[in-house]
N, C-alpha and C. Protein backbone atom coordinates (compact mmCIF):
# COMPACT_ATOMS: atom_id res chain seq x y z
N UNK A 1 10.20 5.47 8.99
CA UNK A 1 9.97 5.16 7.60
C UNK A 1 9.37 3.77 7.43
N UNK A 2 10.18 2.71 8.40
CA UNK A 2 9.44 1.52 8.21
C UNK A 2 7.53 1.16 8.46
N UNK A 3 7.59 2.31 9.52
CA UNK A 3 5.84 2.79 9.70
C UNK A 3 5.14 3.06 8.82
N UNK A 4 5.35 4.17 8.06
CA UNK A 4 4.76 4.36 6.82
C UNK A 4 5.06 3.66 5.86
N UNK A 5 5.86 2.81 5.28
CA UNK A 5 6.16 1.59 4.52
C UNK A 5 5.41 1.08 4.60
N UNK A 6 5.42 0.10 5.62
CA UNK A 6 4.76 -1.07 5.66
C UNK A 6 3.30 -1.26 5.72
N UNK A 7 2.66 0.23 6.66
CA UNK A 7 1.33 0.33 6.59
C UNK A 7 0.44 1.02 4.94
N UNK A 8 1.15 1.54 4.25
CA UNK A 8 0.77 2.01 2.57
C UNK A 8 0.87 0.35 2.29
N UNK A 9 2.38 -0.56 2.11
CA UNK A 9 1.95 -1.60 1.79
C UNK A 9 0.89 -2.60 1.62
N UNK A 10 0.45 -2.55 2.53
CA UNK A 10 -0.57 -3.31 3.23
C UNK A 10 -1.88 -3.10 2.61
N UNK A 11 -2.47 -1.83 2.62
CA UNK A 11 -3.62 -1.20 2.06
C UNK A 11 -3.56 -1.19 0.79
N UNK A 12 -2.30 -0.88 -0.12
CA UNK A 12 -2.37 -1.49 -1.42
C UNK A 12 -2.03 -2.64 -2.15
N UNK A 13 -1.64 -3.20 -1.25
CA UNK A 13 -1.66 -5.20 -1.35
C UNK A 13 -3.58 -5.29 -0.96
N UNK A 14 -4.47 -4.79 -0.49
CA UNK A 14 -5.68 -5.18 -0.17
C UNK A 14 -6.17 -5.30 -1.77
N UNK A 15 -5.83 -3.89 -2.42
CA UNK A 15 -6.54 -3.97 -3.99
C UNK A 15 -5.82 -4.19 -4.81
N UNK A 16 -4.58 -4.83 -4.74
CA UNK A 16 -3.89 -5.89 -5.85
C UNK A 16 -4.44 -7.31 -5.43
N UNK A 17 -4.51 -7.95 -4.10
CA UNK A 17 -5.44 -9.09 -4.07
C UNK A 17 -6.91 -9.28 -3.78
N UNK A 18 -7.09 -8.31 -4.17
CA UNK A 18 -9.11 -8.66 -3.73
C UNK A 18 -9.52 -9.08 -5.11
N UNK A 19 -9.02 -9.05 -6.06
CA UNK A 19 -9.58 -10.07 -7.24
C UNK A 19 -8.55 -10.49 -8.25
N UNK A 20 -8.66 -11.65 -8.95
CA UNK A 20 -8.13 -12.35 -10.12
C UNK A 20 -7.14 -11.21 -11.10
N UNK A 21 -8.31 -10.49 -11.26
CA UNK A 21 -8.13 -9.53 -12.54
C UNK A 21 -7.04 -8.72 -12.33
N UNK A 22 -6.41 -7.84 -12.98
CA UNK A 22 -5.62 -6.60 -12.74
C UNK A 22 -6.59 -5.32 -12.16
N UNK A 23 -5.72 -4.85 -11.60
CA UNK A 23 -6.65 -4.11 -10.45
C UNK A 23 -6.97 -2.86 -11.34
N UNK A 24 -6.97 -2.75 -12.59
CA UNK A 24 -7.72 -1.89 -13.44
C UNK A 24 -8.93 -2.39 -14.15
N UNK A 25 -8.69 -3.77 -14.07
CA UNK A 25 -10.24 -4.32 -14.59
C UNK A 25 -11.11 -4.93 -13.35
N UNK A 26 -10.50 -4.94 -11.84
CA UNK A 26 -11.27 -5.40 -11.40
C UNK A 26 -12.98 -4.80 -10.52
N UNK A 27 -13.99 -4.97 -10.33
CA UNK A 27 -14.68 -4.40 -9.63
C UNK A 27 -14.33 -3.43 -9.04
N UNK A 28 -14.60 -2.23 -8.88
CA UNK A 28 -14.92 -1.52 -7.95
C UNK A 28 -14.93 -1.88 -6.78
N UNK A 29 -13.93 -0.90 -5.65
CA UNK A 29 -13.80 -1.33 -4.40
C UNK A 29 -14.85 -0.55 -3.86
N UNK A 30 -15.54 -1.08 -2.75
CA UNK A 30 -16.52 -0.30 -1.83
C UNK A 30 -16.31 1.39 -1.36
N UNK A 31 -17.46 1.83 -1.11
CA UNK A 31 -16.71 3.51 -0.85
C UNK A 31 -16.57 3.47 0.92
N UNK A 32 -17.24 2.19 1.70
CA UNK A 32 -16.31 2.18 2.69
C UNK A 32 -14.83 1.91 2.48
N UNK A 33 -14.08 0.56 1.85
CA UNK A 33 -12.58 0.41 1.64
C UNK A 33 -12.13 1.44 1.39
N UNK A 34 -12.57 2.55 0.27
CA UNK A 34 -11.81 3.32 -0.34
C UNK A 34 -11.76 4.56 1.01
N UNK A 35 -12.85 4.86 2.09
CA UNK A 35 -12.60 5.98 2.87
C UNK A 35 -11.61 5.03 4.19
N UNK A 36 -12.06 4.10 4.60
CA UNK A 36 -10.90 3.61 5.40
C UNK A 36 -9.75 3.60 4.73
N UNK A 37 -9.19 3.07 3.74
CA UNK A 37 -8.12 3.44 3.22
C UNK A 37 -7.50 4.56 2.73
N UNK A 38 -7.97 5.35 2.66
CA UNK A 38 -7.81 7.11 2.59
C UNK A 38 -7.47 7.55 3.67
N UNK A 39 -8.02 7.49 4.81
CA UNK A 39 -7.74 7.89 6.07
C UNK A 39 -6.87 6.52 7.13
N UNK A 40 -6.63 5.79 6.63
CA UNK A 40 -5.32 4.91 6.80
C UNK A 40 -4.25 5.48 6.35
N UNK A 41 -4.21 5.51 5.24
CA UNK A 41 -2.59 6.54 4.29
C UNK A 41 -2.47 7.38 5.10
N UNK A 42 -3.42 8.33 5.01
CA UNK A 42 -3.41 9.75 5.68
C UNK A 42 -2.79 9.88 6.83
N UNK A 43 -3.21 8.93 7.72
CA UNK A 43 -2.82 9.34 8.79
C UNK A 43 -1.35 8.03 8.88
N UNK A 44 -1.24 7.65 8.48
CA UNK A 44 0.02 6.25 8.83
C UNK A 44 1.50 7.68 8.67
N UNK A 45 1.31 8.12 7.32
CA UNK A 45 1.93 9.63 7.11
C UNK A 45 2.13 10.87 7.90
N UNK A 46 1.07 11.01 8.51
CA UNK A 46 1.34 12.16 8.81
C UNK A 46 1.20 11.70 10.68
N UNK A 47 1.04 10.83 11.18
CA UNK A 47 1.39 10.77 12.59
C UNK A 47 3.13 10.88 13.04
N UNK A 48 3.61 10.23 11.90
CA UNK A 48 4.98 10.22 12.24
C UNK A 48 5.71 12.05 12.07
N UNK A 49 4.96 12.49 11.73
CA UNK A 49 5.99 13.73 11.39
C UNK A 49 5.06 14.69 12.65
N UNK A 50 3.62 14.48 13.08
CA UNK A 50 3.43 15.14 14.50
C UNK A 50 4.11 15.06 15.52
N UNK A 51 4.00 15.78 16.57
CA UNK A 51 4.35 16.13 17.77
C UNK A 51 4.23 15.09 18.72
N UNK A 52 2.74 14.38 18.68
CA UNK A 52 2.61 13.01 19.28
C UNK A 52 3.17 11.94 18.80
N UNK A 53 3.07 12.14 17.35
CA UNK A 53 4.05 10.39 16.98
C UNK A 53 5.51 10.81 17.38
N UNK A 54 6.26 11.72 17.07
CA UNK A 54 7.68 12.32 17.62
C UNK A 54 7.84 11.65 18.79
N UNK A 55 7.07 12.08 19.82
CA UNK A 55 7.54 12.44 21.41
C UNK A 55 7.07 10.80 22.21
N UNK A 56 5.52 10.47 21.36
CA UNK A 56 5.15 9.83 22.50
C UNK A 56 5.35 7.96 21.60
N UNK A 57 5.47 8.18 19.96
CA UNK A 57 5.32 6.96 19.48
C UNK A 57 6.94 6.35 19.13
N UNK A 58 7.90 7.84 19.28
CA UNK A 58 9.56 8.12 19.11
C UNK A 58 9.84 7.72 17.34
N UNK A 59 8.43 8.23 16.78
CA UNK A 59 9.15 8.54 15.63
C UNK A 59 9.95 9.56 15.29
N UNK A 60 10.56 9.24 14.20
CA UNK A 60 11.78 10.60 13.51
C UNK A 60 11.20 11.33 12.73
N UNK A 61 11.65 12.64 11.98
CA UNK A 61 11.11 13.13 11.36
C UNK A 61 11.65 12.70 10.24
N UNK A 62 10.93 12.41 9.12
CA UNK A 62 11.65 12.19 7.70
C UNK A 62 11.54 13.68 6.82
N UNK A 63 12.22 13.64 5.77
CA UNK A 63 12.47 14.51 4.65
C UNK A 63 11.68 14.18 3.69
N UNK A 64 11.62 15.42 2.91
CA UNK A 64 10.90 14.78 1.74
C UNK A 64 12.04 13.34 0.81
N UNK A 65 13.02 14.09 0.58
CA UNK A 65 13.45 12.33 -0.27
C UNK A 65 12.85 10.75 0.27
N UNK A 66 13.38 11.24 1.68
CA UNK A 66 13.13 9.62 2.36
C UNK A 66 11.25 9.60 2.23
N UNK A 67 10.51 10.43 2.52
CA UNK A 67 8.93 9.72 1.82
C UNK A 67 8.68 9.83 0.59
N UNK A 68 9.59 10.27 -0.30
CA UNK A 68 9.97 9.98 -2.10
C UNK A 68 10.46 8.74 -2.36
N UNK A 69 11.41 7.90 -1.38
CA UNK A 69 11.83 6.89 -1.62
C UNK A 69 10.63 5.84 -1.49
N UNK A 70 9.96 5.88 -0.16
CA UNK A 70 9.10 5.26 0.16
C UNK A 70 7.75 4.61 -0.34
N UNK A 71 7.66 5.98 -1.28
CA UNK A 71 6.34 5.72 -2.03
C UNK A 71 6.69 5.23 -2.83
N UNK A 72 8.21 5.17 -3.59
CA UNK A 72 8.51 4.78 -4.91
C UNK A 72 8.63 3.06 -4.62
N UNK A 73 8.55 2.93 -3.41
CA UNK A 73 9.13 1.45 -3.03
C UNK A 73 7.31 0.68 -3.01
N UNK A 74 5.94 1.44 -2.38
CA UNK A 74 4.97 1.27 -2.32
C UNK A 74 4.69 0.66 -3.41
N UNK A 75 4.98 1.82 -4.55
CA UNK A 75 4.28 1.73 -5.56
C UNK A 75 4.91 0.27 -6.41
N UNK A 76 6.53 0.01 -6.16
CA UNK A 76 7.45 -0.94 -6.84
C UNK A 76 6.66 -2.63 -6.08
N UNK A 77 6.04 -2.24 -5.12
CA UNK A 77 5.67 -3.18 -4.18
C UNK A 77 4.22 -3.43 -4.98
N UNK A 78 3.37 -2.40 -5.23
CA UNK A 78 2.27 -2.65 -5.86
C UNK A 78 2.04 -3.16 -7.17
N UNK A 79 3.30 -2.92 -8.68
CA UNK A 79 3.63 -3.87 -9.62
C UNK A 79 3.59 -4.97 -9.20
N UNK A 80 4.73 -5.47 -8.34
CA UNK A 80 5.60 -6.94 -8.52
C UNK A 80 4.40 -7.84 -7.93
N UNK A 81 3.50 -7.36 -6.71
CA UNK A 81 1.95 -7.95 -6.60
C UNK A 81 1.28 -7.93 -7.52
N UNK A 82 0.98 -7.38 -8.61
CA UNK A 82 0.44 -7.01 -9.52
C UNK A 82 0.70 -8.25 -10.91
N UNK A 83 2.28 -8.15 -11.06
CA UNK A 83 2.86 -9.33 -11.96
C UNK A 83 2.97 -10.85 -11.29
N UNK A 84 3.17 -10.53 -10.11
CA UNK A 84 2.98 -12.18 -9.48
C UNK A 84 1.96 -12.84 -9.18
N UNK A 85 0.80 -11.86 -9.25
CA UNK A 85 -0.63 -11.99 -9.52
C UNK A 85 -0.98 -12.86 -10.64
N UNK A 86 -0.43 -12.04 -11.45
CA UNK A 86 -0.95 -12.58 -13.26
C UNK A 86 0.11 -13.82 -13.37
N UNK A 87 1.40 -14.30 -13.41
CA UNK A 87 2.07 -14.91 -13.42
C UNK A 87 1.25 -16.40 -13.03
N UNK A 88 1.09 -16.06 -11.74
CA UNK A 88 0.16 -17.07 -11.10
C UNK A 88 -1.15 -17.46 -11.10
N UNK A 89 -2.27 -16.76 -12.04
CA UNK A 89 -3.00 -16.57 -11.98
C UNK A 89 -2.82 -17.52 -13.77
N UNK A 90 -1.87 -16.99 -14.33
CA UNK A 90 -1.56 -17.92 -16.00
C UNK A 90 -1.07 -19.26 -15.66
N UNK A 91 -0.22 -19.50 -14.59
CA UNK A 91 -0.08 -20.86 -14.69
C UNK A 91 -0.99 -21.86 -13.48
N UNK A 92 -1.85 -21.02 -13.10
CA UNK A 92 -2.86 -22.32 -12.19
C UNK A 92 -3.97 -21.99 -13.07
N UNK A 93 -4.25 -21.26 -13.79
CA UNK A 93 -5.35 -21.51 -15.48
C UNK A 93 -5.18 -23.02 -15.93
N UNK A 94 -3.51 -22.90 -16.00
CA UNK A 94 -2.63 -23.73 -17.72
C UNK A 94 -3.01 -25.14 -16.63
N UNK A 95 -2.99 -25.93 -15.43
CA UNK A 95 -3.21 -26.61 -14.86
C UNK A 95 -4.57 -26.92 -14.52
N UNK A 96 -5.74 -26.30 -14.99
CA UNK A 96 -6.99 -26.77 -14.62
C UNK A 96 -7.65 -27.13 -15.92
């Protein structure tokens, strides 16, 4: 679980900090980022529940709750970047 955690993290911390803005107003990410990151998720997910991540990487198999929890934690991870963004982004404004 910490595998797939941390690697979703990561890829959606890329488009909460690649610009100032909230990541609904910001530019458009490249349609390379967006296919490497598609097939990053994809597979960060689904290696752990194959036969090779099992046997040879000694992942576990998870359930659906535990990758329900996970995403819910992604996504809780992708706000609080999101608000500590703007937070910080209002008070190094209020200082220049």
């Amino acid at each position: 679980g910490w595998f797939i955690e941390s690697m979703l993290t990561e890829l959606v911390f890329v488009y909460s900090a690649r610009s100032n803005k909230p990541f609904y107003k910001a530019t458009r990410p490249s349609l390379p980022l967006w296919g490497f990151s598609l097939v990053l998720g994809i597979a960060s997910v689904v290696i752990p529940l194959t036969h090779f991540g099992q046997q040879w990487l000694s992942f576990t198999h998870l359930n659906a709750t535990q990758l329900l929890i996970i995403f819910g934690i992604v996504v809780s991870y992708f706000l609080a970047t999101e608000i500590l963004k703007y937070f910080y982004n209002t008070l190094n404004n209020g200082f220049n």
